[in-house]
Protein backbone atom coordinates (compact mmCIF):
# COMPACT_ATOMS: atom_id res chain seq x y z
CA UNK A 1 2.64 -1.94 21.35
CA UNK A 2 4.64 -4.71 19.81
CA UNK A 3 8.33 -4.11 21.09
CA UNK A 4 9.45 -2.19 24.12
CA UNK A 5 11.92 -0.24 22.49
CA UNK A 6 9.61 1.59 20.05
CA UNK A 7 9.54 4.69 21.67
CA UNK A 8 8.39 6.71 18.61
CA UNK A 9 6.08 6.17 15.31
CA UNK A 10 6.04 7.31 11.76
CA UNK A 11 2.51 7.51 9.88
CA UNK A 12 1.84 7.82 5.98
CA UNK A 13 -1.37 9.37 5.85
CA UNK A 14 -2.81 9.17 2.27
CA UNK A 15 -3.87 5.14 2.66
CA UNK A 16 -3.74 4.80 6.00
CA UNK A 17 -5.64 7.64 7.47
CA UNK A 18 -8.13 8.00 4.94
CA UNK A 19 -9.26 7.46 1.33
CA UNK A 20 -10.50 9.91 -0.80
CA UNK A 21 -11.87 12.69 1.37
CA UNK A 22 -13.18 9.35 4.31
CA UNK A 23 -11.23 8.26 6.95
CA UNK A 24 -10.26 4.99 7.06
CA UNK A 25 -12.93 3.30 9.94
CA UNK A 26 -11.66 3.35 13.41
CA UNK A 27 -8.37 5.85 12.24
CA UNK A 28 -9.22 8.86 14.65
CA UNK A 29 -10.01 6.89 17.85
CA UNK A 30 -6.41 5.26 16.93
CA UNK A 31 -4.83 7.91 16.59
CA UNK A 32 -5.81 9.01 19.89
CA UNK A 33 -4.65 5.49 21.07
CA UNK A 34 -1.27 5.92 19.56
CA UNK A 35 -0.47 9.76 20.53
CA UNK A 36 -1.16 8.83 23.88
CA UNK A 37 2.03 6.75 23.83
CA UNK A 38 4.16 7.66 21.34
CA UNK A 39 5.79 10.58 19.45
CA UNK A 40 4.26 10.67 16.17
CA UNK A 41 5.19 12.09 12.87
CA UNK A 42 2.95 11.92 10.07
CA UNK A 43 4.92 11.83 6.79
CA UNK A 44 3.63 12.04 3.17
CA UNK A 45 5.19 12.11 -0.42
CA UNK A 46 2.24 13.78 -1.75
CA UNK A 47 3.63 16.87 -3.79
CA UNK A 48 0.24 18.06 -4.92
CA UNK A 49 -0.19 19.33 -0.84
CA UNK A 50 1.58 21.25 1.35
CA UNK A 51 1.97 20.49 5.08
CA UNK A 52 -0.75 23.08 6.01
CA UNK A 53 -2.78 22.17 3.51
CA UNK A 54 -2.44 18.43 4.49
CA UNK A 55 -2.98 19.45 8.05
CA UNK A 56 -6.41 21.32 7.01
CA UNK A 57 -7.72 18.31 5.10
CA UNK A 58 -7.23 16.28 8.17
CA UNK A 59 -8.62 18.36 10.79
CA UNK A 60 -11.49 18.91 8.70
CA UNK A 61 -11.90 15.07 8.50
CA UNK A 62 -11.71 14.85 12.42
CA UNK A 63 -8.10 14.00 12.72
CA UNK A 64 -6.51 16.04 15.71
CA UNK A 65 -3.16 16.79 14.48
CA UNK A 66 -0.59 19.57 14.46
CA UNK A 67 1.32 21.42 11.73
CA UNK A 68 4.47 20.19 13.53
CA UNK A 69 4.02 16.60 13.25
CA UNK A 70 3.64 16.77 9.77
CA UNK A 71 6.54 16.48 7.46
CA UNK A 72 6.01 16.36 3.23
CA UNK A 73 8.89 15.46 0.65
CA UNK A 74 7.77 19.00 -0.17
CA UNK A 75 9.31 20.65 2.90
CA UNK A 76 12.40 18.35 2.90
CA UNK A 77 13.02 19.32 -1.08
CA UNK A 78 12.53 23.00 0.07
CA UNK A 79 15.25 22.41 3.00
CA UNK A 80 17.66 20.73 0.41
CA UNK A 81 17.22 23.66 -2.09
CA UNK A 82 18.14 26.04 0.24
CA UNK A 83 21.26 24.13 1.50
CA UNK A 84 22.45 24.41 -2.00
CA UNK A 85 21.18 27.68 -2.40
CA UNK A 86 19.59 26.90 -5.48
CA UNK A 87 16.23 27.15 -6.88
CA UNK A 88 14.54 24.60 -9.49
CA UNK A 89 12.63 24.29 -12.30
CA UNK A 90 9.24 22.53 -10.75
CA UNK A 91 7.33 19.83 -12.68
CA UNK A 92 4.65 20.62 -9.81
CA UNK A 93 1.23 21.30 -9.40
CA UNK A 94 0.94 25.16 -9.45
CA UNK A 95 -0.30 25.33 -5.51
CA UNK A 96 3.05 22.98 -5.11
CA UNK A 97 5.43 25.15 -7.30
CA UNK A 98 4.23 28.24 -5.20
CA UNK A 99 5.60 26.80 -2.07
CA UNK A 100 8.61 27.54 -3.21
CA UNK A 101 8.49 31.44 -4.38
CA UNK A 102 10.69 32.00 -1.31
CA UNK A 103 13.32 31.03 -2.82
CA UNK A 104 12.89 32.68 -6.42
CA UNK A 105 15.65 35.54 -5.00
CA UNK A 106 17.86 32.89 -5.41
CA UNK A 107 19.66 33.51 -8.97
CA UNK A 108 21.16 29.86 -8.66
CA UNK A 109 19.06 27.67 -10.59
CA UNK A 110 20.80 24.29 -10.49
CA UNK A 111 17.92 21.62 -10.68
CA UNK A 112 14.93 20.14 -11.94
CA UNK A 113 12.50 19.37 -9.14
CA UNK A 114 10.02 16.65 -10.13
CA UNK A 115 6.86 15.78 -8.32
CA UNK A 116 3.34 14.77 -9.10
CA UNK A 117 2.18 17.43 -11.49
CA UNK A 118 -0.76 16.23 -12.93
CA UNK A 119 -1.86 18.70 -15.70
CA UNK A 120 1.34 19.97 -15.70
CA UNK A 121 3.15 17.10 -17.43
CA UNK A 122 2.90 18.52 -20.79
CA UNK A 123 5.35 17.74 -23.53
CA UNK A 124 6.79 20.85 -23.58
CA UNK A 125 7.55 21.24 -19.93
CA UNK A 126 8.95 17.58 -19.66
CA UNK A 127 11.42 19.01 -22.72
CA UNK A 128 12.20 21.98 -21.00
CA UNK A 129 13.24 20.33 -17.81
CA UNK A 130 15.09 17.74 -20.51
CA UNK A 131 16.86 20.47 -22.19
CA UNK A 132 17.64 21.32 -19.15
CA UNK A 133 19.53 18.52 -17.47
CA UNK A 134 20.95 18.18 -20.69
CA UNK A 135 22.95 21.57 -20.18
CA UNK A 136 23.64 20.58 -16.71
CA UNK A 137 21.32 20.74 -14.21
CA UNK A 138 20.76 17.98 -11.83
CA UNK A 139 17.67 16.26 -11.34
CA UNK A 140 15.47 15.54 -8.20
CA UNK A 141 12.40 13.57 -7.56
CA UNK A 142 10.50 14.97 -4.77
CA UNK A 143 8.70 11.64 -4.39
CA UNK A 144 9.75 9.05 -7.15
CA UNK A 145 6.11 6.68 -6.14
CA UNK A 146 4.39 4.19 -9.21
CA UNK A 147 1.25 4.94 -7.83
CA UNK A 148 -1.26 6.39 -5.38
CA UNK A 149 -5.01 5.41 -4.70
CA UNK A 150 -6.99 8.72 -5.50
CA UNK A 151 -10.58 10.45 -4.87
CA UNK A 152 -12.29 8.35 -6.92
CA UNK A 153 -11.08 5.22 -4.97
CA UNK A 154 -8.89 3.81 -8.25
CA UNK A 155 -5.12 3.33 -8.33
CA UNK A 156 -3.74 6.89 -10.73
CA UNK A 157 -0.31 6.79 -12.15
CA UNK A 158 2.37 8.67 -9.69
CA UNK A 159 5.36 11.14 -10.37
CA UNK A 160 7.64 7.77 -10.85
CA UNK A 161 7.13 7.31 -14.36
CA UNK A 162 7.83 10.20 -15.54
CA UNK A 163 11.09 10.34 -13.38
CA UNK A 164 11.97 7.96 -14.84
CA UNK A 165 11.53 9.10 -18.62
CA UNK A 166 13.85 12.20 -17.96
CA UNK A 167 16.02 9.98 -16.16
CA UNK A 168 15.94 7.73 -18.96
CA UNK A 169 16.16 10.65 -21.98
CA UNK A 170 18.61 12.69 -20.10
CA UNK A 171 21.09 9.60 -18.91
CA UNK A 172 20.76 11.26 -15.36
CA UNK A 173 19.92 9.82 -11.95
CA UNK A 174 17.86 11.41 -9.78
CA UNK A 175 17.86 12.21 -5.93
CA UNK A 176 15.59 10.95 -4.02
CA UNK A 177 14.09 13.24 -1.23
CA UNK A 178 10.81 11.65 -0.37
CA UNK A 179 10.13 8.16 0.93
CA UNK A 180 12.26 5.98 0.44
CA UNK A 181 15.18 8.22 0.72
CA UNK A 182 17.00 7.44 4.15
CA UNK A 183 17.77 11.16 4.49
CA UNK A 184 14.18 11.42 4.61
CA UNK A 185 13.36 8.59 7.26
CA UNK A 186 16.30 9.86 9.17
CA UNK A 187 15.31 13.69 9.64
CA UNK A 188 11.81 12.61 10.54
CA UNK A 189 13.40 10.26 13.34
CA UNK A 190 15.94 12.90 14.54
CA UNK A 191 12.63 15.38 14.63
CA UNK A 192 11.56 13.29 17.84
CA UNK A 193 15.10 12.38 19.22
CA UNK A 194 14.62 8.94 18.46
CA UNK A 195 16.84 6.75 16.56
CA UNK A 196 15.81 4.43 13.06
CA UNK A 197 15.85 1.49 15.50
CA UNK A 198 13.28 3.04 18.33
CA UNK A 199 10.87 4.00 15.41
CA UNK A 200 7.74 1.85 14.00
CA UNK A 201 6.58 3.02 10.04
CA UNK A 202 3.33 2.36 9.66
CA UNK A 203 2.16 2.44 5.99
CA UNK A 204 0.65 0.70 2.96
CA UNK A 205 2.97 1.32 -0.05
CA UNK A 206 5.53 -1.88 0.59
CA UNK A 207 8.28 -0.33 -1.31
CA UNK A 208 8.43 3.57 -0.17
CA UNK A 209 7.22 2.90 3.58
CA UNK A 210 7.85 -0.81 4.43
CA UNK A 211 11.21 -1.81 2.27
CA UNK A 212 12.60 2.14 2.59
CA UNK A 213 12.05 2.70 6.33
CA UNK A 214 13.74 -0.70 6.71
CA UNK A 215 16.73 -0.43 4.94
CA UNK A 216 16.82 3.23 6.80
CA UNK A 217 16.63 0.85 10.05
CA UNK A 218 13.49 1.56 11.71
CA UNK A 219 10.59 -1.71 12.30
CA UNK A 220 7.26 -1.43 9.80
CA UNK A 221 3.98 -2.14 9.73
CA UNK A 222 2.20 -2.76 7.03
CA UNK A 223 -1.76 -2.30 6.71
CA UNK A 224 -4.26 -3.52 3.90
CA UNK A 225 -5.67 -0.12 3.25
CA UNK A 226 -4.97 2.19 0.51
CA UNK A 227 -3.07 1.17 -2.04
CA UNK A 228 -2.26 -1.52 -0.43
CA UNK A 229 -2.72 -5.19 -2.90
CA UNK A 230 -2.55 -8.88 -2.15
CA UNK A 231 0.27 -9.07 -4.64
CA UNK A 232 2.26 -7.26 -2.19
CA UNK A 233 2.37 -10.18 0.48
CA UNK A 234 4.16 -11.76 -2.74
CA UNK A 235 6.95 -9.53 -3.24
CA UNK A 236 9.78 -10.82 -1.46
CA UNK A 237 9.45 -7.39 1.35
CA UNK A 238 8.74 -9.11 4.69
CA UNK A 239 6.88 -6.28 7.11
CA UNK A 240 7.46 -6.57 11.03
CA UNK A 241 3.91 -6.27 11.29
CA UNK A 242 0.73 -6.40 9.22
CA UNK A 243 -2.50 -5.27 10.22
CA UNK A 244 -5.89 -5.02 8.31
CA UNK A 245 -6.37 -1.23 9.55
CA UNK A 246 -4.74 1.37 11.27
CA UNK A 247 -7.68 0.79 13.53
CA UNK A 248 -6.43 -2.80 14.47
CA UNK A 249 -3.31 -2.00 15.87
CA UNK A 250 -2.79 -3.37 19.69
């Protein structure tokens, strides 16, 4: 591709796959291109989806892709709970906060697990999960992203902001499991035996996939897709690579 010691390659898919329910032009026959060569992952903060879910959407779009190369910041929260064996309370979408049942056995509820909830971020949950932290619980961000482009082809507001109000009313930092935690960019490298430095992110958020899977050590790529602005080529974050498409990739 670009450097002989890429030997492996992480995807974001919202953006650079597709848009809305399309696929970006020239994706799947890239795709094709790049699993021919490469281990892939496919990696996501989306917290509305879960990796079977995402895995549907894409197959039913004409991407061929496996449950196993997916990874969500909803599987790596649900690995983290259970290392702690804790449970949450989930600002979550209610398909997203049902992942989870599994671990409602656990009497161990120790944090407040914060995603894109949509509907759900009512006053009176975002109080409960700030009375909450306030009697000690600790406070995660599945995915802690400004923005994402949605169905209807505009920029929406993300889980960030309102991360960053409980972090904000409850004095409290939260961890990071999703992009751009390193633990994140780390398992997802380790899932293909590949070190940071033998791994290529390909994205189009320059602050969760090119500046995070940088300082985490791998090489980027940045494309103009998804939510993806000029303004970006402005903000200090130098890519290795930019591209106009996933589709224009060597």
């Amino acid at each position: 591709m670009f450097d002989p010691s890429i030997k492996a390659v992480l995807c974001d898919i919202g953006g650079v796959l597709y848009v809305g329910d399309t696929p970006i032009p020239g994706a799947i026959e890239a795709l094709i291109r790049i699993k021919s060569r490469y281990s892939v992952r496919f990696v996501t903060n989306t917290t509305q989806k879960t990796a079977q879910q995402v895995v549907e959407a894409l197959r039913s779009m004409g991407f061929d892709i496996a449950e196993d190369e997916v990874l969500t910041a909803l599987d790596v929260t649900k690995l983290f709970l259970k290392n702690h064996d804790s449970r949450g309370f989930y600002l979550l979408t209610d398909d997203a906060t049902a992942f989870f049942d599994d671990l409602n056995e656990i009497e161990r509820q120790h944090y407040v697990v914060v995603g894109d909830a949509q509907e759900n971020f009512t006053y009176e949950r975002l109080n409960k999960a700030f009375r909450l932290l306030q009697s000690g619980s600790e406070l995660i961000a599945v995915a802690k992203n400004r923005y994402f482009k949605d169905n209807d082809y505009q920029l929406s507001m993300d889980a960030g902001g309102f991360v960053s109000a409980l972090e904000y009313a409850s004095g409290k930092e939260a961890h990071i499991i999703g992009k751009p935690s390193h633990d994140f960019y780390r398992l997802a490298c380790s899932s293909m035996n590949v070190e940071p430095a033998e791994c290529l992110m390909i994205g189009d958020d320059i602050e969760s996939d090119i500046l995070g899977a940088q300082e985490a050590g791998l090489k980027t790529l940045l494309v103009k897709t998804g939510k993806f602005v000029v303004q970006d080529l402005e903000s200090g974050i130098m890519p290795d690579f930019i591209a106009d498409s996933i589709a224009d990739i060597p």
